[in-house]
C-alpha atoms as a PDB file:
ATOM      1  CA  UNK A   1      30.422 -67.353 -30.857  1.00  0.00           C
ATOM      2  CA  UNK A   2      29.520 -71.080 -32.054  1.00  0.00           C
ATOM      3  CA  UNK A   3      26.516 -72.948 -31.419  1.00  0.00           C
ATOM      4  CA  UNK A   4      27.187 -76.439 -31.129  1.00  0.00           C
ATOM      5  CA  UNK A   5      23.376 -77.479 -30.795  1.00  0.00           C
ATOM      6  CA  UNK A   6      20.385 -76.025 -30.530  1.00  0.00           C
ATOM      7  CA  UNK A   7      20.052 -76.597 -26.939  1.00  0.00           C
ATOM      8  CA  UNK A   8      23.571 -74.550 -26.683  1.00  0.00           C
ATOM      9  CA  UNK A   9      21.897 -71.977 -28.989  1.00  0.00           C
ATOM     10  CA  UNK A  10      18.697 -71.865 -26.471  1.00  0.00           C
ATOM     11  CA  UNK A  11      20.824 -71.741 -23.485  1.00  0.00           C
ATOM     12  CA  UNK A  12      22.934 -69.314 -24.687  1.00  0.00           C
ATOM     13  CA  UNK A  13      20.337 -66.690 -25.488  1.00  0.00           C
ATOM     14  CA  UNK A  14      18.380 -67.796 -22.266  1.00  0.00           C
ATOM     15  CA  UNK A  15      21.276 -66.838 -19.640  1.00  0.00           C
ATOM     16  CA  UNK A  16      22.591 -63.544 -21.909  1.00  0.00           C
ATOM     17  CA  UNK A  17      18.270 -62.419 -21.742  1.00  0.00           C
ATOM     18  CA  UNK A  18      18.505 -62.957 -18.081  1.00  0.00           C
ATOM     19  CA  UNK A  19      21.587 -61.208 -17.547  1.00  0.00           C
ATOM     20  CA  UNK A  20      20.588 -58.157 -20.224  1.00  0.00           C
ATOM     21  CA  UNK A  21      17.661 -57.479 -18.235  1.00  0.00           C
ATOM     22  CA  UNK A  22      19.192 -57.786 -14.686  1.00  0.00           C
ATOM     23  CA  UNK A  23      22.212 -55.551 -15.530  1.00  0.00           C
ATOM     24  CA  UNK A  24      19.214 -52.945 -16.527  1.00  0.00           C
ATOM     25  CA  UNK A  25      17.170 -53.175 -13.850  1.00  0.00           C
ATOM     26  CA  UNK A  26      14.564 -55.622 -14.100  1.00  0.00           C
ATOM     27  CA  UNK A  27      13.001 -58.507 -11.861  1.00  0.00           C
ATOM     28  CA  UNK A  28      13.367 -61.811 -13.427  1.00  0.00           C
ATOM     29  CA  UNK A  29      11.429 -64.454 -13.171  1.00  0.00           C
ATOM     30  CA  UNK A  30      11.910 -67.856 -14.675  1.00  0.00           C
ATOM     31  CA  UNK A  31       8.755 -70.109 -15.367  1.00  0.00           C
ATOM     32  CA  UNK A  32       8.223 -73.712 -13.597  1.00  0.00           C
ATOM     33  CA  UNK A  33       7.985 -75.634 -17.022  1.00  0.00           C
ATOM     34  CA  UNK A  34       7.853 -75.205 -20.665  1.00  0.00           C
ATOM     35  CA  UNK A  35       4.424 -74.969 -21.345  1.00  0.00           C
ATOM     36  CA  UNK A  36       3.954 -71.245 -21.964  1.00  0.00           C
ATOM     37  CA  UNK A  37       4.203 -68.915 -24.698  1.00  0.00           C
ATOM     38  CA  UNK A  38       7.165 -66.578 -22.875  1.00  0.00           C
ATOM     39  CA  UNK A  39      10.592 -67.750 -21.599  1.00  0.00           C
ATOM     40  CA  UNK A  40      11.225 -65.280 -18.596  1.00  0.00           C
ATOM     41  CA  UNK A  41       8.759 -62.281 -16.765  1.00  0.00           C
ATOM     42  CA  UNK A  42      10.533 -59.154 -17.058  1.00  0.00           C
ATOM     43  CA  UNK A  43       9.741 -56.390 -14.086  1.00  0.00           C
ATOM     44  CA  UNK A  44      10.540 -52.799 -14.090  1.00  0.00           C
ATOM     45  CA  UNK A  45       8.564 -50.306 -12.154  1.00  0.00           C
ATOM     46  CA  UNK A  46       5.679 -52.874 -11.744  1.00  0.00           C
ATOM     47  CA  UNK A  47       5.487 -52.771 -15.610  1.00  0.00           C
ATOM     48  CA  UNK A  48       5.346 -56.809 -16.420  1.00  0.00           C
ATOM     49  CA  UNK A  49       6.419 -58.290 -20.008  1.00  0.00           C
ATOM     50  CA  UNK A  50       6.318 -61.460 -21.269  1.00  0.00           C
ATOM     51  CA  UNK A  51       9.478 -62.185 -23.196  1.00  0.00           C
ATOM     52  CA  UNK A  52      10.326 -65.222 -26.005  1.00  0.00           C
ATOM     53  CA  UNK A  53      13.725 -65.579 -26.140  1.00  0.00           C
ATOM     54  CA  UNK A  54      15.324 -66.392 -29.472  1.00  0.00           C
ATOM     55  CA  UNK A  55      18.963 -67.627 -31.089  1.00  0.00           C
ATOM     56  CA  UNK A  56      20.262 -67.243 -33.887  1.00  0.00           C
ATOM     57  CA  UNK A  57      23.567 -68.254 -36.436  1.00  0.00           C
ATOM     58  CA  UNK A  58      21.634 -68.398 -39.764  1.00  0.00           C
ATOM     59  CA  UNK A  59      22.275 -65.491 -42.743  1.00  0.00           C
ATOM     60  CA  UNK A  60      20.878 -65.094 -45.848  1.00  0.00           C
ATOM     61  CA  UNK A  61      22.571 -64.973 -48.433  1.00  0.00           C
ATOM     62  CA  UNK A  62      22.766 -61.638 -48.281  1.00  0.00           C
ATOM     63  CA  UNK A  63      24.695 -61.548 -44.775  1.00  0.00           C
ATOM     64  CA  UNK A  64      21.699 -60.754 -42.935  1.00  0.00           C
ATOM     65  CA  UNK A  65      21.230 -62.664 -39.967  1.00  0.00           C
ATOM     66  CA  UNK A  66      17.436 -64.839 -39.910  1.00  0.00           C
ATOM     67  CA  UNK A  67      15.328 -65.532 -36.816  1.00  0.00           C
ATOM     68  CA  UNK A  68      12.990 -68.461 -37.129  1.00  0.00           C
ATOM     69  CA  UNK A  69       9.636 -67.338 -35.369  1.00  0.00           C
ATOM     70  CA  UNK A  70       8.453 -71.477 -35.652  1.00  0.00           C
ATOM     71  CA  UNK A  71       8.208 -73.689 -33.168  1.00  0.00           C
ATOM     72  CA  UNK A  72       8.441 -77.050 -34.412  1.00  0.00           C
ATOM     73  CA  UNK A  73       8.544 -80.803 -32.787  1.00  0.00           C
ATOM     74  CA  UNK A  74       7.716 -84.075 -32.677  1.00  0.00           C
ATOM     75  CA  UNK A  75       9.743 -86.861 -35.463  1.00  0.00           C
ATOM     76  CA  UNK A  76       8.579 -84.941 -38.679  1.00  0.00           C
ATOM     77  CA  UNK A  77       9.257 -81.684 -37.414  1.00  0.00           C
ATOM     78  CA  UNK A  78       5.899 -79.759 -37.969  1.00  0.00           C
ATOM     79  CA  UNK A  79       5.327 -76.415 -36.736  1.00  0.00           C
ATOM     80  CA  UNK A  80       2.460 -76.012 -33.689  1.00  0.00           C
ATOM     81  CA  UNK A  81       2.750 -72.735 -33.178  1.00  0.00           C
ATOM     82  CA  UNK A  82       4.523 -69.377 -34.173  1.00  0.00           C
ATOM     83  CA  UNK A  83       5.450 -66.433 -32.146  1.00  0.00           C
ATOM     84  CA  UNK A  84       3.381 -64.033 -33.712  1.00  0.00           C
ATOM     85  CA  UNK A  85       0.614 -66.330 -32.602  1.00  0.00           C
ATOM     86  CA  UNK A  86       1.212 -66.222 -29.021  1.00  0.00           C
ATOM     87  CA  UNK A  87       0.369 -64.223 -25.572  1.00  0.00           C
ATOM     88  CA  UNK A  88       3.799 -62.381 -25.392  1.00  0.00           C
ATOM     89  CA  UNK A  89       4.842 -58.601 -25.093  1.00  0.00           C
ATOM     90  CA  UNK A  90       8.373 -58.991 -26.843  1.00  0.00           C
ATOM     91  CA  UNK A  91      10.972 -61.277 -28.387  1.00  0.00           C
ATOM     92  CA  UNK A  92      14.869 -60.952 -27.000  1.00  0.00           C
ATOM     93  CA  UNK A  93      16.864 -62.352 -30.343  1.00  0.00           C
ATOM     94  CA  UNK A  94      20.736 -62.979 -29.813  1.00  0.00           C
ATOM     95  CA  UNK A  95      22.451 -63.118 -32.822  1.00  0.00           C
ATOM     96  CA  UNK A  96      26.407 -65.675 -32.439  1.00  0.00           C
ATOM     97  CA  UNK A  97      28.036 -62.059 -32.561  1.00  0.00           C
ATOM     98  CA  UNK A  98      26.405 -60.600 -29.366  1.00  0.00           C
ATOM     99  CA  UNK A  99      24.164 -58.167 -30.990  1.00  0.00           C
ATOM    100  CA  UNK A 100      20.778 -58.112 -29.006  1.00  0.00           C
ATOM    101  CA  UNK A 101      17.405 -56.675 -30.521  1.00  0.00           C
ATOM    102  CA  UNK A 102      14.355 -56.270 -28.306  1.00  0.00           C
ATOM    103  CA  UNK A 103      11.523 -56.277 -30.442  1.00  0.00           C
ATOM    104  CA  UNK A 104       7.708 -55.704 -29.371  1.00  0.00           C
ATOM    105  CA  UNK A 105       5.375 -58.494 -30.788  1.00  0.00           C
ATOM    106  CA  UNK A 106       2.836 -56.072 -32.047  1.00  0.00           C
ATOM    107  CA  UNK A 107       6.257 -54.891 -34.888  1.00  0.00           C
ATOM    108  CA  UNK A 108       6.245 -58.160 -36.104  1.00  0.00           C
ATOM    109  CA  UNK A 109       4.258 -59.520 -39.291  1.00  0.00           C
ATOM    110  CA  UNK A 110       5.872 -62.564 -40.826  1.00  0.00           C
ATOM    111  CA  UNK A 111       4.850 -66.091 -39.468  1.00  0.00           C
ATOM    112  CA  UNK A 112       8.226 -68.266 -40.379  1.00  0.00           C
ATOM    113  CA  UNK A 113      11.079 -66.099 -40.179  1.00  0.00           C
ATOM    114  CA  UNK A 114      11.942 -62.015 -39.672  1.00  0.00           C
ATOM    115  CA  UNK A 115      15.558 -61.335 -41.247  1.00  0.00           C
ATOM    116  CA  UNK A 116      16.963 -58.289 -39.047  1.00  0.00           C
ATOM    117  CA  UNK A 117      17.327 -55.990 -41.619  1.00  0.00           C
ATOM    118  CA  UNK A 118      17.024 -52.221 -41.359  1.00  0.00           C
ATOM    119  CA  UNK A 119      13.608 -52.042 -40.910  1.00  0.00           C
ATOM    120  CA  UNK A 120      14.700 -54.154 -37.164  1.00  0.00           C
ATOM    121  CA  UNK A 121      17.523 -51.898 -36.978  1.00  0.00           C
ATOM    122  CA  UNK A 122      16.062 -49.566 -34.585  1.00  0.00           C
ATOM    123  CA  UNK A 123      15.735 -52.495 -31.749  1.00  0.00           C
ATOM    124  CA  UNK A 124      18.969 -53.418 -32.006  1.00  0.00           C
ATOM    125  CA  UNK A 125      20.472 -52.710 -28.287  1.00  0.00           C
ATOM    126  CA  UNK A 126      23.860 -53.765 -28.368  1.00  0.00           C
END
């Protein structure tokens, strides 16, 4: 799959989150605006998780694909926040190839970028 944008590439990853976690059972829910840390409320068994959803294309140069954890904005492009920083349970990353890893928050250490490497491996749910 291609990405022609990155609002394609947020899209993209958006409506595949939505339909992974319908297909296995969950309640969506979508929030009002964009202000929040988390892109959807996941349900399951009155178990609620806050969920960032993620795109990616980018590989190292070692073929490994990179997630960029950054949020960034405004003309010069400077980061306000990172994921690691914020009130969410788990981040849903979408690689272009269809690969999915679910990965709890609390797993993650590195403020820029995770590359999904073995040590991800294990999250990896399709």
């Amino acid at each position: 799959m291609q990405f022609n944008s990155n609002k394609e590439k947020g899209n993209t990853g958006l409506g595949i989150a939505i339909a992974y976690y319908t297909s296995n059972g969950y309640t969506v829910s979508i929030p009002l605006n964009d202000t929040q840390d988390y892109d959807l409320i996941v349900d399951k068994d009155n178990v609620l998780k806050k969920i960032q959803v993620k795109s990616t294309s980018c590989k190292t140069k070692y073929n490994i694909y990179q997630v960029s954890l950054k949020s960034c904005g405004g003309t010069k492009g400077i980061t306000y926040k990172t994921v690691i920083d914020t009130n969410i349970d788990e981040i849903f990353i979408l690689t272009n190839n269809l690969d999915i890893y679910i990965i709890p928050i609390n797993k993650i250490q590195n403020r820029g970028t995770i590359n999904l490497c073995a040590k991800y491996q294990k999250y990896k749910v399709s």
